[in-house]
N, C-alpha and C. Protein backbone atom coordinates (compact mmCIF):
# COMPACT_ATOMS: atom_id res chain seq x y z
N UNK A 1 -3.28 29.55 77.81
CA UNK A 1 -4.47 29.91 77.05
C UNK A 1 -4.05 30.32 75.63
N UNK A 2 -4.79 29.85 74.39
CA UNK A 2 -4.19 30.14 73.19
C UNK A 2 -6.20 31.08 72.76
N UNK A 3 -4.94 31.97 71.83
CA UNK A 3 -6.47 32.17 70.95
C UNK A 3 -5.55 32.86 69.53
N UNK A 4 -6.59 33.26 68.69
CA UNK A 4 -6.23 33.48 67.18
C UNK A 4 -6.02 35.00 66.88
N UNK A 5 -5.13 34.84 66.13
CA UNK A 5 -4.45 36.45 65.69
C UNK A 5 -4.67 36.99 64.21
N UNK A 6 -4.69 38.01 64.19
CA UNK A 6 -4.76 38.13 62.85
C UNK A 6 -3.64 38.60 62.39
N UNK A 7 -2.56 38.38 61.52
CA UNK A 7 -1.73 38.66 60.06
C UNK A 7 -1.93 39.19 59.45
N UNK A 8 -1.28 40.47 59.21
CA UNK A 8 -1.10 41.45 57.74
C UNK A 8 -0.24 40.72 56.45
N UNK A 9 -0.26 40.27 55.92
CA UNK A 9 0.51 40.15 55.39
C UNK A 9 1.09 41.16 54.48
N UNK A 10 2.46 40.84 53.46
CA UNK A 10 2.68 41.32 52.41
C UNK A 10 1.71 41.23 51.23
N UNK A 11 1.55 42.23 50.39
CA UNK A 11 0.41 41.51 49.13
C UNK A 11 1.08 40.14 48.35
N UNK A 12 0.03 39.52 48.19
CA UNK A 12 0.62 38.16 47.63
C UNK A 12 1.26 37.28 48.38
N UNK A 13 1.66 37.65 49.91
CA UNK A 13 2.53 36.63 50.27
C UNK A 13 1.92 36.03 51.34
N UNK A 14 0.21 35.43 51.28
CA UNK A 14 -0.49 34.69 52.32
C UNK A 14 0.44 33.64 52.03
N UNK A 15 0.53 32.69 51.07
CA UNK A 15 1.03 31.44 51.05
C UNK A 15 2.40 31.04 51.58
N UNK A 16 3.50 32.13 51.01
CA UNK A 16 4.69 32.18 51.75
C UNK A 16 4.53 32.01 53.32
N UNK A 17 3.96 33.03 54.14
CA UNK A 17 4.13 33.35 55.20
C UNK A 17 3.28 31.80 55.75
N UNK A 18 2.00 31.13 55.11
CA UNK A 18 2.49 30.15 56.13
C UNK A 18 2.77 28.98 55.97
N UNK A 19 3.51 28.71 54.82
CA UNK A 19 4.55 27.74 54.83
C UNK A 19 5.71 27.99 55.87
N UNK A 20 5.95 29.14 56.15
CA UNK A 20 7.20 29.98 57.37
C UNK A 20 6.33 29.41 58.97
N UNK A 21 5.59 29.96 58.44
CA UNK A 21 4.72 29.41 60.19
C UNK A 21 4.71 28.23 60.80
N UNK A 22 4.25 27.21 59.17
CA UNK A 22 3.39 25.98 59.75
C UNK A 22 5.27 25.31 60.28
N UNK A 23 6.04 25.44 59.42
CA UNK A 23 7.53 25.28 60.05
C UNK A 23 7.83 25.55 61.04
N UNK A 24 7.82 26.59 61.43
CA UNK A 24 7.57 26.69 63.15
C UNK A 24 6.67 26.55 63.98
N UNK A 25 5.88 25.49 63.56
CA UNK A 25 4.79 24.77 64.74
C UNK A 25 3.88 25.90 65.09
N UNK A 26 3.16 26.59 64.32
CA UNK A 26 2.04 27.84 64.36
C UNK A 26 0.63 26.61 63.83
N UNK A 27 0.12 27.24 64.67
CA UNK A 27 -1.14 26.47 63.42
C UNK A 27 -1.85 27.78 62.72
N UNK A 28 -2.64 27.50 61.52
CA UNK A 28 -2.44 28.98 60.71
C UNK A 28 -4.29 28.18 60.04
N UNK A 29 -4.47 29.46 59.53
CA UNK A 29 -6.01 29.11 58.72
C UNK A 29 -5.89 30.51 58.03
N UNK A 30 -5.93 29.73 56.76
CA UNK A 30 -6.04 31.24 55.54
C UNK A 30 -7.28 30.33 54.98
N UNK A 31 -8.66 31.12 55.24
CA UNK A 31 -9.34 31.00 54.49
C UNK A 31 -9.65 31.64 52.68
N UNK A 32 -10.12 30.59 52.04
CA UNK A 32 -9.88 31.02 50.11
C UNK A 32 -11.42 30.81 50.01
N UNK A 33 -11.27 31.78 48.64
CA UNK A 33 -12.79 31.77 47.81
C UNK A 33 -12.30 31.03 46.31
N UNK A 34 -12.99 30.69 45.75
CA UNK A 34 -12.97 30.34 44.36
C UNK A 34 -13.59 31.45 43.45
N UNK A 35 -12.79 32.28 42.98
CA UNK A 35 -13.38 33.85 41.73
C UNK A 35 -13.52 33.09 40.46
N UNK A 36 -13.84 33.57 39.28
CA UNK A 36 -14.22 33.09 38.27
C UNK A 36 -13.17 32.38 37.58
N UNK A 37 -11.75 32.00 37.33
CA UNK A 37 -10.55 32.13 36.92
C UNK A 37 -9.75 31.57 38.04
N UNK A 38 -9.38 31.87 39.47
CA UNK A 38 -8.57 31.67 39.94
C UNK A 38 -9.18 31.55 41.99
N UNK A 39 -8.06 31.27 42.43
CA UNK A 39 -8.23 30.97 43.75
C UNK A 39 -8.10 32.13 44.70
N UNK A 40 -8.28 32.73 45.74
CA UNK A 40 -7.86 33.49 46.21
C UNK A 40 -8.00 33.90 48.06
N UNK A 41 -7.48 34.38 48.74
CA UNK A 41 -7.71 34.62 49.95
C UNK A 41 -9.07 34.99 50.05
N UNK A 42 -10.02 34.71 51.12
CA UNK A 42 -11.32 35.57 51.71
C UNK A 42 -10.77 37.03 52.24
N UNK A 43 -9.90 37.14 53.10
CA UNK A 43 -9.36 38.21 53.05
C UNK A 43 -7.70 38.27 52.58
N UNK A 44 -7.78 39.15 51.42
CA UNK A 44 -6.29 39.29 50.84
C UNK A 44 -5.31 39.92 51.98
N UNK A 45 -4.22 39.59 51.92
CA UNK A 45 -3.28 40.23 52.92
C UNK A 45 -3.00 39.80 54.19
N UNK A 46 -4.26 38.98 54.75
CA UNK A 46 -4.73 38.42 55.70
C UNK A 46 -4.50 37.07 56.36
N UNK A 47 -4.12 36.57 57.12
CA UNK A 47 -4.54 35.06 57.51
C UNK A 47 -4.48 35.15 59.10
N UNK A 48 -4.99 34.23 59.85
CA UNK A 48 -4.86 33.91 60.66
C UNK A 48 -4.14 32.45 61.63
N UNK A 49 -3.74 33.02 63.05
CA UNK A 49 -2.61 32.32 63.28
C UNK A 49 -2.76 32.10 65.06
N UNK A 50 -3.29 30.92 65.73
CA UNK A 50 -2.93 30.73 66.85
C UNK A 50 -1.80 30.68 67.81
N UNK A 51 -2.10 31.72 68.52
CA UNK A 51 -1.02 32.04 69.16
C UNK A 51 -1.27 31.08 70.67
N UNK A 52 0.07 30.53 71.31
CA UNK A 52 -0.45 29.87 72.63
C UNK A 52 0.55 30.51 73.13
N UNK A 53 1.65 30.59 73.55
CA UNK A 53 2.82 31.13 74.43
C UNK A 53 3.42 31.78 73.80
N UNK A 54 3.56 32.31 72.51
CA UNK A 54 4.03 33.31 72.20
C UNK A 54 4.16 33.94 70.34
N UNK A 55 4.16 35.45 70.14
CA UNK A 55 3.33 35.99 69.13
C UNK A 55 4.67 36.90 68.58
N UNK A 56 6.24 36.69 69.44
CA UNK A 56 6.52 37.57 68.75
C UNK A 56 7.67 36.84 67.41
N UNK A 57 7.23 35.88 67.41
CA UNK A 57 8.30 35.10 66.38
C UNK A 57 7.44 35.60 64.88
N UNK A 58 6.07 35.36 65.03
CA UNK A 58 5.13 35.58 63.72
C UNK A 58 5.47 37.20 63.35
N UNK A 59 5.58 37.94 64.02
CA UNK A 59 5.84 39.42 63.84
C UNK A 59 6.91 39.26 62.93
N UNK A 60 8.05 38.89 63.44
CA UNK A 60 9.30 38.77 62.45
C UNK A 60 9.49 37.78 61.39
N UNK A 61 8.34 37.06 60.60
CA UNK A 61 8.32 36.50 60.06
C UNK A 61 8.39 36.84 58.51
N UNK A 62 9.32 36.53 57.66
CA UNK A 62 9.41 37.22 56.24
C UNK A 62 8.16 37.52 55.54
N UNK A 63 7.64 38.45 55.17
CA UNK A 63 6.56 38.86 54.56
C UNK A 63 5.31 39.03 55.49
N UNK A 64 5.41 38.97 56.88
CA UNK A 64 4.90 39.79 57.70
C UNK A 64 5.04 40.97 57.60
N UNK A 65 3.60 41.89 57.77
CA UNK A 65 3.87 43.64 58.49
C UNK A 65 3.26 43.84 59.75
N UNK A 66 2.49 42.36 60.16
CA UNK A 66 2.16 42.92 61.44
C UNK A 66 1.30 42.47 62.19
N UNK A 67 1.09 42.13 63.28
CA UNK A 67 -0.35 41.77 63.48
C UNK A 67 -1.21 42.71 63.89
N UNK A 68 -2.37 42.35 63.48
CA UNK A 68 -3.62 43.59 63.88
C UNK A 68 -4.43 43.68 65.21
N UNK A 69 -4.45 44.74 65.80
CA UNK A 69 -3.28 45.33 65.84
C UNK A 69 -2.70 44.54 67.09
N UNK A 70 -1.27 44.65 67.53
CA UNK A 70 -0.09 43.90 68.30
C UNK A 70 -0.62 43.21 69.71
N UNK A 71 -0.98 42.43 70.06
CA UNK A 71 -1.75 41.00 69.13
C UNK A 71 -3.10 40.98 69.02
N UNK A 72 -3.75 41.32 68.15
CA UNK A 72 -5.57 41.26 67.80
C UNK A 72 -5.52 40.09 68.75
N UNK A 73 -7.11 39.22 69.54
CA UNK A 73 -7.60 38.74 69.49
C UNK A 73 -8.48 38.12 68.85
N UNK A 74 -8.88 36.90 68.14
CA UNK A 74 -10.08 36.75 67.59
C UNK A 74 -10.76 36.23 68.35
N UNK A 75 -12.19 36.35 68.31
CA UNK A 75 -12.93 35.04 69.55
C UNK A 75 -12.76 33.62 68.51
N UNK A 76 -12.97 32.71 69.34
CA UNK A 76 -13.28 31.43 68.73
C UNK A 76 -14.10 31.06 67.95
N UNK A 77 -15.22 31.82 68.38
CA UNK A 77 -16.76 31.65 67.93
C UNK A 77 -16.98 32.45 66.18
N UNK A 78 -15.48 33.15 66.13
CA UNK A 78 -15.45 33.88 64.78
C UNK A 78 -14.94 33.15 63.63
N UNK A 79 -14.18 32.01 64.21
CA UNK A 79 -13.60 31.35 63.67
C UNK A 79 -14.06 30.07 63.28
N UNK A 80 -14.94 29.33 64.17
CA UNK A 80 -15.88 28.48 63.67
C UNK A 80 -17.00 29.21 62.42
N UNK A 81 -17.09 30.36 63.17
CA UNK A 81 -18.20 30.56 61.62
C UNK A 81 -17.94 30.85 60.40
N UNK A 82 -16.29 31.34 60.51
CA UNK A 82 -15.95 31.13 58.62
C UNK A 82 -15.87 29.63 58.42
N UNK A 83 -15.45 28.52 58.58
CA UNK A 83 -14.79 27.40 58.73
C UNK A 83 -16.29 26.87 58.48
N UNK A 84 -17.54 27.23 59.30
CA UNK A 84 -18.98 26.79 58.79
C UNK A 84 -19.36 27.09 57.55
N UNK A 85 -19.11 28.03 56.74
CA UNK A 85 -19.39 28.57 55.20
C UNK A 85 -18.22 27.71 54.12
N UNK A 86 -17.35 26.92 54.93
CA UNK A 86 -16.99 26.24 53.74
C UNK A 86 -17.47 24.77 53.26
N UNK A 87 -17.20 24.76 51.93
CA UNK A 87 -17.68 23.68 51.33
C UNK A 87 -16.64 22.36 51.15
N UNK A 88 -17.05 21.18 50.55
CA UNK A 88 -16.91 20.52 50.82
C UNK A 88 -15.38 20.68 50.13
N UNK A 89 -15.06 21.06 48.94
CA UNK A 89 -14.35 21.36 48.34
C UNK A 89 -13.09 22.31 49.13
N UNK A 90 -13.55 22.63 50.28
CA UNK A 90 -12.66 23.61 51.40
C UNK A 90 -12.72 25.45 51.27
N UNK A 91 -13.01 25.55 50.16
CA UNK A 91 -13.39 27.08 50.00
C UNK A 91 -14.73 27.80 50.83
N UNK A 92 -14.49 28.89 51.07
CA UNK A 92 -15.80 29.21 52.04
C UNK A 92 -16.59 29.69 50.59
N UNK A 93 -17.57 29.50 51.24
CA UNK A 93 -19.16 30.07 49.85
C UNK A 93 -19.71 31.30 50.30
N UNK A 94 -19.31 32.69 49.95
CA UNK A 94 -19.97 33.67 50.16
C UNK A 94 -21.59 33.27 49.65
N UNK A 95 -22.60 33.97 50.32
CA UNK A 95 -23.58 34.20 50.06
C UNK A 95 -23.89 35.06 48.43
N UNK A 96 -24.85 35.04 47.59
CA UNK A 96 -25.17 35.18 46.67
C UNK A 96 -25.48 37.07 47.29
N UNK A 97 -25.06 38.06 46.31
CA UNK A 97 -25.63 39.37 46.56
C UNK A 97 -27.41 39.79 45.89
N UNK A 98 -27.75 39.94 46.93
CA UNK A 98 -29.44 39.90 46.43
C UNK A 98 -29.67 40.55 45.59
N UNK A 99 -30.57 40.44 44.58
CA UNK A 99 -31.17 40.43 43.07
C UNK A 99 -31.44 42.02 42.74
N UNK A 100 -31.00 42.99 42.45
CA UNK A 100 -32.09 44.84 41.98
C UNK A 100 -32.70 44.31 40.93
N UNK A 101 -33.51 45.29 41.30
CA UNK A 101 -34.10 45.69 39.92
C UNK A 101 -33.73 46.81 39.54
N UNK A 102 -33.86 47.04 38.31
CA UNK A 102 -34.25 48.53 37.86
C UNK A 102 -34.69 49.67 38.41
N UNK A 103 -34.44 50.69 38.49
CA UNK A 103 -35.04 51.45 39.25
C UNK A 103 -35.13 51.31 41.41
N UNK A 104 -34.54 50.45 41.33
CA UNK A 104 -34.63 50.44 42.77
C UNK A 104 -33.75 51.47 43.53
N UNK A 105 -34.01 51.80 44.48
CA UNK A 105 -33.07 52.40 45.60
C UNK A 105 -32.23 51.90 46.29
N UNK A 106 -31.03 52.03 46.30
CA UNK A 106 -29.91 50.68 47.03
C UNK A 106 -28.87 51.90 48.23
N UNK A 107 -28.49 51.55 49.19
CA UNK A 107 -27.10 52.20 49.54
C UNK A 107 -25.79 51.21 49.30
N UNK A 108 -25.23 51.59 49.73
CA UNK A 108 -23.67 51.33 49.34
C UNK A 108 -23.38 51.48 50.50
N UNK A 109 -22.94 49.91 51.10
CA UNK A 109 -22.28 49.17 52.53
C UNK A 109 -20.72 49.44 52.47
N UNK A 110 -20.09 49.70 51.31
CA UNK A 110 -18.70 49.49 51.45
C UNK A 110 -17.88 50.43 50.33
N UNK A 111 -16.84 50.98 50.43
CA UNK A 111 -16.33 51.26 49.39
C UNK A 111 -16.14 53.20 50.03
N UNK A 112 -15.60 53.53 48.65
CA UNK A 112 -15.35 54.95 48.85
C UNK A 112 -16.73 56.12 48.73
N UNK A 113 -17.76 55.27 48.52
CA UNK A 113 -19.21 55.97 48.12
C UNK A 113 -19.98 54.94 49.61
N UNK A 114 -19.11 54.45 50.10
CA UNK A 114 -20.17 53.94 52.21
C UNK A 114 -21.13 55.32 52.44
N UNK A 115 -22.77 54.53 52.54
CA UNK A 115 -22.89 55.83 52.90
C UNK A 115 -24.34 56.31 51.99
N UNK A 116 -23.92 56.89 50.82
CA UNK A 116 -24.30 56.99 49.78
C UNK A 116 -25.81 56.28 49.40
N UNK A 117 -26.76 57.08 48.95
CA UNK A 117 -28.13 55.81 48.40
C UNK A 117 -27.95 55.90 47.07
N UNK A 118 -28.64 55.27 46.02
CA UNK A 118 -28.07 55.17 44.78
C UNK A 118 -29.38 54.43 43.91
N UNK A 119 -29.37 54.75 42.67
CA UNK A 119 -30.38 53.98 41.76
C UNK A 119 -29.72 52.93 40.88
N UNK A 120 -30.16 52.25 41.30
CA UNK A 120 -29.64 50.76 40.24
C UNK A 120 -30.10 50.97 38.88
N UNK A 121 -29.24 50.89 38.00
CA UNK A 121 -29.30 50.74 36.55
C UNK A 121 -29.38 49.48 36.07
N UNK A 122 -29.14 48.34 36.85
CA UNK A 122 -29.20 46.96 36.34
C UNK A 122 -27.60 46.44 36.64
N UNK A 123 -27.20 45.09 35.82
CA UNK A 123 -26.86 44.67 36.22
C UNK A 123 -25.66 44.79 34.77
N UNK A 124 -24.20 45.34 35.24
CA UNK A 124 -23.32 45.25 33.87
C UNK A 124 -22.10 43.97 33.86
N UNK A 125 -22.45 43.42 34.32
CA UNK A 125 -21.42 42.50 34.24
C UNK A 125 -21.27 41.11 35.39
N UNK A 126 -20.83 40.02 35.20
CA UNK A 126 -21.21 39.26 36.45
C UNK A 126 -20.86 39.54 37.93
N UNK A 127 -22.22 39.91 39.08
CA UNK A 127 -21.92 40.46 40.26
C UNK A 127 -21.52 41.70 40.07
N UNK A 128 -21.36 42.54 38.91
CA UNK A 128 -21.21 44.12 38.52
C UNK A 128 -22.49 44.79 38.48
N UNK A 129 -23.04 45.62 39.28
CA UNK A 129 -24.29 46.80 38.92
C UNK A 129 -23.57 48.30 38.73
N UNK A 130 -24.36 48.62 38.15
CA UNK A 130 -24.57 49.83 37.77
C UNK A 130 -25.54 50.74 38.26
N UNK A 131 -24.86 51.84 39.37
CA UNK A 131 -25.97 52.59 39.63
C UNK A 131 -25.33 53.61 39.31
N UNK A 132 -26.72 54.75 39.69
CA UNK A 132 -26.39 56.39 39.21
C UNK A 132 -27.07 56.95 40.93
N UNK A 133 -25.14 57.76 40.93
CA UNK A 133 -25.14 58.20 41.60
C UNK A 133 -25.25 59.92 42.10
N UNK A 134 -26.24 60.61 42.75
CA UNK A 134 -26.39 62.10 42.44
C UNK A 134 -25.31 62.70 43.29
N UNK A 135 -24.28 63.26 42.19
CA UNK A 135 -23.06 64.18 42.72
C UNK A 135 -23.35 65.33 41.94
N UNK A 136 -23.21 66.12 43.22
CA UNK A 136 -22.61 67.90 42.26
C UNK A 136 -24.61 68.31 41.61
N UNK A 137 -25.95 67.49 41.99
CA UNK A 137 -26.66 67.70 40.55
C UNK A 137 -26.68 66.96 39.67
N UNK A 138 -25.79 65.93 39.63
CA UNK A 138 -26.09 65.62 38.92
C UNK A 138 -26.13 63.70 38.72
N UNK A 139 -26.52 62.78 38.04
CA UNK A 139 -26.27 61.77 38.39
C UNK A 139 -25.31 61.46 37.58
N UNK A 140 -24.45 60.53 38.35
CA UNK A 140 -23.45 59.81 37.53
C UNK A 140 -23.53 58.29 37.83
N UNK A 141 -22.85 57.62 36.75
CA UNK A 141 -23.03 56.61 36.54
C UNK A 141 -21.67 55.88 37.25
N UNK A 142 -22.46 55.10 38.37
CA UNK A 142 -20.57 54.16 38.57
C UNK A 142 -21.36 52.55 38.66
N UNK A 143 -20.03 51.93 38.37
CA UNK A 143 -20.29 50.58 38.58
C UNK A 143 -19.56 49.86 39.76
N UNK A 144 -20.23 48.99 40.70
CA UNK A 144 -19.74 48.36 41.65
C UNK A 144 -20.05 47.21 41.92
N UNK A 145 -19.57 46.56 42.96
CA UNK A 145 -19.70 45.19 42.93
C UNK A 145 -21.21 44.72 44.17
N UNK A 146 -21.98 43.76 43.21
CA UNK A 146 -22.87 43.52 44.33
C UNK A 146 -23.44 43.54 45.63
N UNK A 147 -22.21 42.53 46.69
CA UNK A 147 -21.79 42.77 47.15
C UNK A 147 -21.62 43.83 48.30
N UNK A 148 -21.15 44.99 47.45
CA UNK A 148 -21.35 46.58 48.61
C UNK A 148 -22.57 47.33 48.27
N UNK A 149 -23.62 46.30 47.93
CA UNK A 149 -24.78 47.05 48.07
C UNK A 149 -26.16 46.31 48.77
N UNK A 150 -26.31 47.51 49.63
CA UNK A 150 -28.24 46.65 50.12
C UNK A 150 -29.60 47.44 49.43
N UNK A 151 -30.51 46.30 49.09
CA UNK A 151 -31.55 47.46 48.53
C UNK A 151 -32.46 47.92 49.91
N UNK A 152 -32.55 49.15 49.64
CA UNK A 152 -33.62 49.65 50.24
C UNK A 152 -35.06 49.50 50.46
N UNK A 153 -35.92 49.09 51.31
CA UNK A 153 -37.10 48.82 51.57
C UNK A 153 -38.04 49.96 50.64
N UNK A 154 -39.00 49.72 49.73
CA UNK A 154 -39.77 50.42 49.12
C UNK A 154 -41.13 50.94 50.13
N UNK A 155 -40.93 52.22 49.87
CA UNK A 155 -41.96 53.25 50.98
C UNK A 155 -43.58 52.67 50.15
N UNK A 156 -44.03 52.68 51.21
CA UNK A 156 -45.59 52.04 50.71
C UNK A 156 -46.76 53.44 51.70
N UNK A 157 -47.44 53.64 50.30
CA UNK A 157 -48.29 54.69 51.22
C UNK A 157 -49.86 54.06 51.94
């Protein structure tokens, strides 16, 4: 029975590690995004790697730290659905982060402010918003990426 593992990698060293793999008869899937400028992992640090009879050769593999954790499982069914978001071009297509407005109410899905509700200031930069966030009393202003934010349903009386 084989199923898919996940890889820590070293930073920067998805590509190394599976040129090392595909050499030793691993089959491997590092899914990439296309950023504005350059190419990059969907998840940095990351790739994945079918394991069938055995997981501990990938462990010791140069620019390995590990697998997550000693040996993750992935289901299958996780793996068809990144592999469904890519395009024809082979990159997966994140979804577009939905539109604020001004003044809206948003929380924050991700990041060191998870958690958090927040007022959108608009939009500073491409896929950059700007909200103000109330710390201490007071609001402050941070900027984050689309992305780690959902808007909030507007209360209707």
């Amino acid at each position: 029975m084989s199923y898919w593992a996940v890889v820590h990698t070293q930073s920067r060293h998805e590509d190394m590690v599976c040129v090392q793999l595909t050499r030793e008869k691993f089959e491997i899937y590092l899914p990439r995004i296309k950023l504005e400028s350059r190419i990059a992992p969907l998840f940095p640090g990351c790739l994945f790697v079918r394991i069938v009879d055995r997981w501990y050769p990938v462990r010791w593999t140069r620019g390995v730290i590990g697998l997550l954790p000693i040996p993750a499982q992935v289901q299958e069914k996780t793996m068809t659905e990144i592999r469904k978001r890519e395009g024809r071009d082979g990159f997966v297509k994140l979804p577009s982060p939905p539109r604020l407005k001004k003044g809206q109410q948003v929380r924050i899905i991700r990041g060191n402010f998870e958690g958090q509700v927040a007022l959108c200031e608009g939009m500073s930069g491409k896929d950059r918003v700007r909200v103000l966030l109330n710390m201490l009393g007071q609001k402050v202003p941070v900027e984050l990426s689309g992305h780690d934010l959902e808007p909030l349903p507007v209360a209707r009386l």
